[in-house]
Protein backbone atom coordinates (compact mmCIF):
# COMPACT_ATOMS: atom_id res chain seq x y z
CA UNK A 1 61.94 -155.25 -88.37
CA UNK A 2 63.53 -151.73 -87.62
CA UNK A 3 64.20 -150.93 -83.60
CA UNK A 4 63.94 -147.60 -82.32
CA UNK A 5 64.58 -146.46 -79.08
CA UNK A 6 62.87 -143.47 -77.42
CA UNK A 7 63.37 -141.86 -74.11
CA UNK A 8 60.74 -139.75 -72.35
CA UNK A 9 61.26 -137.57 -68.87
CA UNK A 10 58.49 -138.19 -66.84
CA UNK A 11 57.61 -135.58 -63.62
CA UNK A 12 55.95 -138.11 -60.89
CA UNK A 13 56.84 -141.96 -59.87
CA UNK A 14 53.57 -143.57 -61.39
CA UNK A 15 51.00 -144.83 -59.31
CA UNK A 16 50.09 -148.04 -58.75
CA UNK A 17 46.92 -147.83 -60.93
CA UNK A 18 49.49 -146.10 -63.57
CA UNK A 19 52.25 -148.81 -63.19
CA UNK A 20 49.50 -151.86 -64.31
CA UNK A 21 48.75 -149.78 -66.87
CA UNK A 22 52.23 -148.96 -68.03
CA UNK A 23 53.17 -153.11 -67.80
CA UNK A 24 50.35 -153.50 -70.45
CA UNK A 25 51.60 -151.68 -72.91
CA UNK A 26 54.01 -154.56 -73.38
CA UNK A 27 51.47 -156.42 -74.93
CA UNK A 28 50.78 -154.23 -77.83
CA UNK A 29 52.17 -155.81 -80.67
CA UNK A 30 55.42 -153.95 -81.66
CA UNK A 31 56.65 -152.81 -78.12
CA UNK A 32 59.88 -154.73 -77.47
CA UNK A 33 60.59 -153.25 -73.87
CA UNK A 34 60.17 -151.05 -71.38
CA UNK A 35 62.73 -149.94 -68.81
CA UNK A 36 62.62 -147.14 -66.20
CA UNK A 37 64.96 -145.47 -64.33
CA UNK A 38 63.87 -144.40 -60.94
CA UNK A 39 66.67 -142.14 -60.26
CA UNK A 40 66.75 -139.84 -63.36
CA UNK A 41 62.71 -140.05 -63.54
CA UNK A 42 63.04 -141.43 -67.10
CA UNK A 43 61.44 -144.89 -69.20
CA UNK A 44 63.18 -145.81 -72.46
CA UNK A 45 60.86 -147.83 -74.91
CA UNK A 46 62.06 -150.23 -76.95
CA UNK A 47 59.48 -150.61 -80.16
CA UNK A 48 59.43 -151.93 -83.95
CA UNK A 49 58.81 -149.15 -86.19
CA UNK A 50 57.44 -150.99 -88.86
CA UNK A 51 54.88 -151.39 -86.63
CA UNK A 52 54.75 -148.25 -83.93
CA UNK A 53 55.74 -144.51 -84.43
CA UNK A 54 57.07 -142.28 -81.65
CA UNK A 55 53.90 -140.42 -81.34
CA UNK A 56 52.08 -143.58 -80.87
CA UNK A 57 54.16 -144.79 -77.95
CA UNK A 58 53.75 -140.81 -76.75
CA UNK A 59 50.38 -141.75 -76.82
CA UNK A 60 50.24 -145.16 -74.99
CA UNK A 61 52.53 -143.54 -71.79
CA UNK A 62 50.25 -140.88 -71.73
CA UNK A 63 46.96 -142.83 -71.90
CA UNK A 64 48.27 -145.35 -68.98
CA UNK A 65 48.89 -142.24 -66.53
CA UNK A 66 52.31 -141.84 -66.69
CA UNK A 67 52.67 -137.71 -67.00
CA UNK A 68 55.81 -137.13 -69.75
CA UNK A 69 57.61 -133.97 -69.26
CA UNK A 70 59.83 -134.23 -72.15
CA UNK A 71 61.25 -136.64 -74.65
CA UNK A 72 64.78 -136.56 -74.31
CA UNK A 73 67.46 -137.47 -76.88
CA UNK A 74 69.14 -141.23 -76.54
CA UNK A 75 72.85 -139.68 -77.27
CA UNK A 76 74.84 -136.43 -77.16
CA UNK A 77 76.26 -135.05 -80.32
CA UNK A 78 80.01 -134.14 -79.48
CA UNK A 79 80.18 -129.88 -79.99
CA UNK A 80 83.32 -130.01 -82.90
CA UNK A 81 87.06 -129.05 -81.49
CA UNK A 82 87.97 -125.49 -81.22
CA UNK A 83 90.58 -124.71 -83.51
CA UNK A 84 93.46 -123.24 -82.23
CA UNK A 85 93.97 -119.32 -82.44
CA UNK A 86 95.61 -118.35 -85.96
CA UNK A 87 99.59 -117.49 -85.04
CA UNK A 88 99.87 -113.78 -86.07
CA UNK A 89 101.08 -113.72 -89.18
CA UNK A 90 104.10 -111.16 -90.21
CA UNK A 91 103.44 -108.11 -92.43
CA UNK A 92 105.68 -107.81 -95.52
């Protein structure tokens, strides 16, 4: 069992009609979890790839009424550390 992780943006609350719909996708074999947060209009889904792929959970959001804006990455890569300015160097 591999578990993935994918976050999606989504641009309106769902409805109530979209919400039931979004709860069953729980019980498609290979979803592990669902979890939204109100605040930054987001749901992270928690699925076993052996099972699901990333389109396919797309897919299941989409078809339950839930409008995705974007999928958004789970982490940040860290930009590198400037390195410092060479010291002028004397001329011989």
């Amino acid at each position: 069992m591999t578990q993935l992780d994918v976050l999606y943006r989504y641009s309106v609350p769902p409805t109530e009609v979209a919400a039931v719909a979004v709860a069953r996708i729980r019980e498609v074999y290979g979803v592990r979890q669902l979890a939204f947060h109100e605040a930054e209009k987001t749901v992270r889904v928690e699925y076993d790839a052996t099972r699901l792929n990333e389109p396919t959970i797309h897919q299941l959001l989409r078809r339950a009424g839930l409008d995705i804006v974007e999928k958004l990455p789970m982490f940040t890569v860290p930009e590198p550390a400037a390195e410092p300015a060479a010291a002028a160097q004397p001329v011989k």
